[in-house]
Protein backbone atom coordinates (compact mmCIF):
# COMPACT_ATOMS: atom_id res chain seq x y z
CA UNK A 1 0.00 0.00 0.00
CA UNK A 2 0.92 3.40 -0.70
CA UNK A 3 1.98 5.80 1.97
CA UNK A 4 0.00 9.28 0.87
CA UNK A 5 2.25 11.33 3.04
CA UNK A 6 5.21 9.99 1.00
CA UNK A 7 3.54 10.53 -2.28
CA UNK A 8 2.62 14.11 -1.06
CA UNK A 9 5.73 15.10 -0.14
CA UNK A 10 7.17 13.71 -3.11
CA UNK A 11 4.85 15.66 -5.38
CA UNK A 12 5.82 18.69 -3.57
CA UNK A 13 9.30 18.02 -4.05
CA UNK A 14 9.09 17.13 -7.48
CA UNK A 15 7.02 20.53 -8.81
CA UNK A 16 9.35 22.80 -7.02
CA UNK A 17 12.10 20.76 -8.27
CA UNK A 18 11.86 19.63 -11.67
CA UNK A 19 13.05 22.99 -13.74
CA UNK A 20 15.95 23.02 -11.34
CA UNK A 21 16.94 19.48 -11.94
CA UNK A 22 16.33 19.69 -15.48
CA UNK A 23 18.05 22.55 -15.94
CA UNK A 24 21.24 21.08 -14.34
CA UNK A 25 20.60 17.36 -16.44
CA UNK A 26 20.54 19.36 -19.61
CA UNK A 27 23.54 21.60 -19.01
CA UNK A 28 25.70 18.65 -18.28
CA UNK A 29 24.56 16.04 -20.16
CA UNK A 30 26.66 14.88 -23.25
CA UNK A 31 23.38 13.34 -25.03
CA UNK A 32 20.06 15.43 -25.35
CA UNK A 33 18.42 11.84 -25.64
CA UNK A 34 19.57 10.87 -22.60
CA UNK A 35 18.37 13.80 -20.51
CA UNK A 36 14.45 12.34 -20.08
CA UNK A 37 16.35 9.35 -18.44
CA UNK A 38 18.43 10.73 -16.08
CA UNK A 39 15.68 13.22 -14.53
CA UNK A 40 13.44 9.84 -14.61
CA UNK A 41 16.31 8.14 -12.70
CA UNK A 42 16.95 11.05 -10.61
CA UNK A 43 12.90 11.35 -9.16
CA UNK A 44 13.10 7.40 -9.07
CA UNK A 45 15.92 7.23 -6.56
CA UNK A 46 14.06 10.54 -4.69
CA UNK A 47 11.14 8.91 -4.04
CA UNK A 48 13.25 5.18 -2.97
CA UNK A 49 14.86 7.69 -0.61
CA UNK A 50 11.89 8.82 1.10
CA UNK A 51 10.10 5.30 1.39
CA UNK A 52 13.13 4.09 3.06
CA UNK A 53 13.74 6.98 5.17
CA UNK A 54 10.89 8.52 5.47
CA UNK A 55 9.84 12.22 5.14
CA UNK A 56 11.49 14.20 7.96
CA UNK A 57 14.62 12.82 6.69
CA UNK A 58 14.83 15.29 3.71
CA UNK A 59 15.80 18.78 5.43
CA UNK A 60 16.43 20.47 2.15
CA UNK A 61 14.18 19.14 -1.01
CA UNK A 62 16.14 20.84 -3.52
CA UNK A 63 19.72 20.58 -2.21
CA UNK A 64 18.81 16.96 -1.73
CA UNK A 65 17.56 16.39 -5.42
CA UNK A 66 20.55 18.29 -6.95
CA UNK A 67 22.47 16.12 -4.99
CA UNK A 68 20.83 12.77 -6.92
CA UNK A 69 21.19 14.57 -10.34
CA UNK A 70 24.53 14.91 -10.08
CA UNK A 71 25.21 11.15 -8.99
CA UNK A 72 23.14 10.20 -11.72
CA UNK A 73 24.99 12.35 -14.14
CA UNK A 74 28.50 10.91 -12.85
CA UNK A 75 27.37 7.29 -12.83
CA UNK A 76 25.17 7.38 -16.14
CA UNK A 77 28.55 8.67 -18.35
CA UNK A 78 31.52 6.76 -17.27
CA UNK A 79 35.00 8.86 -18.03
CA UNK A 80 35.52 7.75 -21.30
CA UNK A 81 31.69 8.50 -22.58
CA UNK A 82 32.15 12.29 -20.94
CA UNK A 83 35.45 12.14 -23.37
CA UNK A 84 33.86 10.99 -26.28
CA UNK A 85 32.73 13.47 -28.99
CA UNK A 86 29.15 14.50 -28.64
CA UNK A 87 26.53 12.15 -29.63
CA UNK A 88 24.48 13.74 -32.60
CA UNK A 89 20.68 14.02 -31.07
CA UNK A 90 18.66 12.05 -32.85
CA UNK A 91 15.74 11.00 -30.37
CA UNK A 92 11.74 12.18 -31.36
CA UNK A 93 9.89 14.26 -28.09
CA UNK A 94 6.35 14.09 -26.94
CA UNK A 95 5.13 16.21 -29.73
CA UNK A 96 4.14 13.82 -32.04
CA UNK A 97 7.28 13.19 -34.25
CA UNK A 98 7.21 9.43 -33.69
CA UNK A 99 3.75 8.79 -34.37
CA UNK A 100 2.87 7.11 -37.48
CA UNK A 101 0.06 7.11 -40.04
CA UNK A 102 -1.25 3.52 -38.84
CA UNK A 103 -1.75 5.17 -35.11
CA UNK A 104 -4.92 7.16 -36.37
CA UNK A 105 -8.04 6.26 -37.43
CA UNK A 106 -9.87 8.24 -40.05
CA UNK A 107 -12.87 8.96 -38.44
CA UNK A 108 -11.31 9.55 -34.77
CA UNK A 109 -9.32 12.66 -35.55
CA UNK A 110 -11.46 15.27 -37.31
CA UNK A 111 -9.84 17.66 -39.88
CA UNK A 112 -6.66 14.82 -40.10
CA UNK A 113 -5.27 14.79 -43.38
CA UNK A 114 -3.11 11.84 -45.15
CA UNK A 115 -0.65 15.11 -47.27
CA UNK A 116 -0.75 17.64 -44.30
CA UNK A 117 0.46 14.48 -41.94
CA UNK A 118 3.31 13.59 -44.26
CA UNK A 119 4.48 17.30 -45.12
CA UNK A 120 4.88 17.70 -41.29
CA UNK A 121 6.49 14.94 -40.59
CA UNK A 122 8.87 15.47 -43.29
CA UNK A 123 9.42 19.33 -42.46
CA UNK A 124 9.89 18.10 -38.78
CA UNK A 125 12.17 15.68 -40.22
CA UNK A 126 14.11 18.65 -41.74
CA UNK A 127 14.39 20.31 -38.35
CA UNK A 128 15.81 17.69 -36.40
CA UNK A 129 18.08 17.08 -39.22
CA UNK A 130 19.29 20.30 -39.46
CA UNK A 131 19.54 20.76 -35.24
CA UNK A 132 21.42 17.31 -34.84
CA UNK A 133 24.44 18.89 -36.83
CA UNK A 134 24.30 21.98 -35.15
CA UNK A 135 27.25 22.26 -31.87
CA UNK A 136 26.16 20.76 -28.68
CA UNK A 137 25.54 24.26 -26.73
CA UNK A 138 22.72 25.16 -29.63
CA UNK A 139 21.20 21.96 -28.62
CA UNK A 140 21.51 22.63 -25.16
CA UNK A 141 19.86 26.05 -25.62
CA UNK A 142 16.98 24.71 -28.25
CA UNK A 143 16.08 21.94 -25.36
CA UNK A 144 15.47 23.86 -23.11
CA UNK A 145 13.64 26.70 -24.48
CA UNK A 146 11.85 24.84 -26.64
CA UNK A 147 11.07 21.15 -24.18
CA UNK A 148 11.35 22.95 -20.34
CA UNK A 149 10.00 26.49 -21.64
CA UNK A 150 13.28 28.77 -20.03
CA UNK A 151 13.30 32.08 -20.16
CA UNK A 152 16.54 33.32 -22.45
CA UNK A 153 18.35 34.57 -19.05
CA UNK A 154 17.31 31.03 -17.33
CA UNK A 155 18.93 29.32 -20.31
CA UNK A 156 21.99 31.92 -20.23
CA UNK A 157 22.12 30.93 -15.77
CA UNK A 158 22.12 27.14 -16.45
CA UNK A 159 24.70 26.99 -19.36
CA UNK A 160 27.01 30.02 -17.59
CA UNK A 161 26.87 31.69 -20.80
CA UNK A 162 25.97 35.50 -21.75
CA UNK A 163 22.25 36.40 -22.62
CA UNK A 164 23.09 37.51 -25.96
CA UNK A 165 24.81 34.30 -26.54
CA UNK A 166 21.69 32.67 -26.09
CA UNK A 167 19.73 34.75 -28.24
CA UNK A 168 22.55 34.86 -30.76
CA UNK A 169 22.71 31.38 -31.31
CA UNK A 170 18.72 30.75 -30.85
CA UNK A 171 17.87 33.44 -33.23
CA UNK A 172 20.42 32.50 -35.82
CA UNK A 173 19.56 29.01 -36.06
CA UNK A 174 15.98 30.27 -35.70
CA UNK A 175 16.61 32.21 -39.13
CA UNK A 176 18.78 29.49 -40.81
CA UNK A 177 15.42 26.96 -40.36
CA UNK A 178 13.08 29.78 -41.88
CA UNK A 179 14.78 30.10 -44.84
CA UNK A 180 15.28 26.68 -45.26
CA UNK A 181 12.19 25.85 -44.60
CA UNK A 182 10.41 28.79 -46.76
């Protein structure tokens, strides 16, 4: 049975958490596709933590859930991974880029259309294209104002990099997928 003062707390902890640990994942993560995981891993082992310890064990929710991120982090890319050159992103999100034709049914989604589905999904195939060759810190930035909805001077905090850095590179690769895409 589940303990409802565990779950509570751990829903507290989690919504005034999440952006922070997120944040941290995706400015030290070596893989974009691997961020999901390691915030998954990260709540996992938070909520483990308070079943086995219980809730007045946790004095400080966020220091304490930092804390997990970064052991996650450390044990999820051994030394030679963290040397390697960085792995192209090439994962689909939550927004519909891996669904397929076959998951629809005609009469189910109103307005759906066989052309408009495929020039999508081949314009979204352009994008990801185009933002896999890009450097890993225009990844960084495009994940998380784009996936975790930071503002330009949260993205600029996390990565330790200027504000108009962020905008320069957003807003140039911004352009560069407009006209390619026009």
């Amino acid at each position: 049975m589940v303990d409802q003062g565990i779950t509570a707390k751990f829903d507290e902890i989690y919504n005034s958490t999440y952006k922070s640990v997120v944040s941290l994942v995706t400015a030290r993560c070596n893989n974009t596709a691997d961020i999901s995981d390691i915030v998954q891993d990260t709540y996992m082992e938070l909520y483990q933590l308070l079943n086995k310890r219980g809730i007045g064990y946790i004095q400080n929710d966020k220091a304490i859930t930092l804390k997990i991120a970064k052991r996650k982090l450390s044990r999820y890319y051994s030394l030679a991974q963290r040397l390697k050159v960085f792995i192209p992103l090439v994962t689909a999100n939550e927004s519909g880029d891996e669904v397929t034709l076959s998951d629809f049914e005609a009469d189910s989604f109103h307005g759906f259309n066989t052309e408009d589905f495929a020039i999508n999904k081949a314009v979204m195939e352009e994008v990801r294209k185009v933002i896999s060759e890009k450097p890993a810190k225009v990844k960084k930035i495009f994940h998380l104002f784009y996936d975790v909805d930071l503002s330009i001077a949260e993205i600029a905090k996390t990565l330790c990099i200027s504000e108009s850095d962020v905008k320069n590179k957003l807003y140039r690769t911004i352009k560069e997928l407009r006209e390619l895409l026009q």
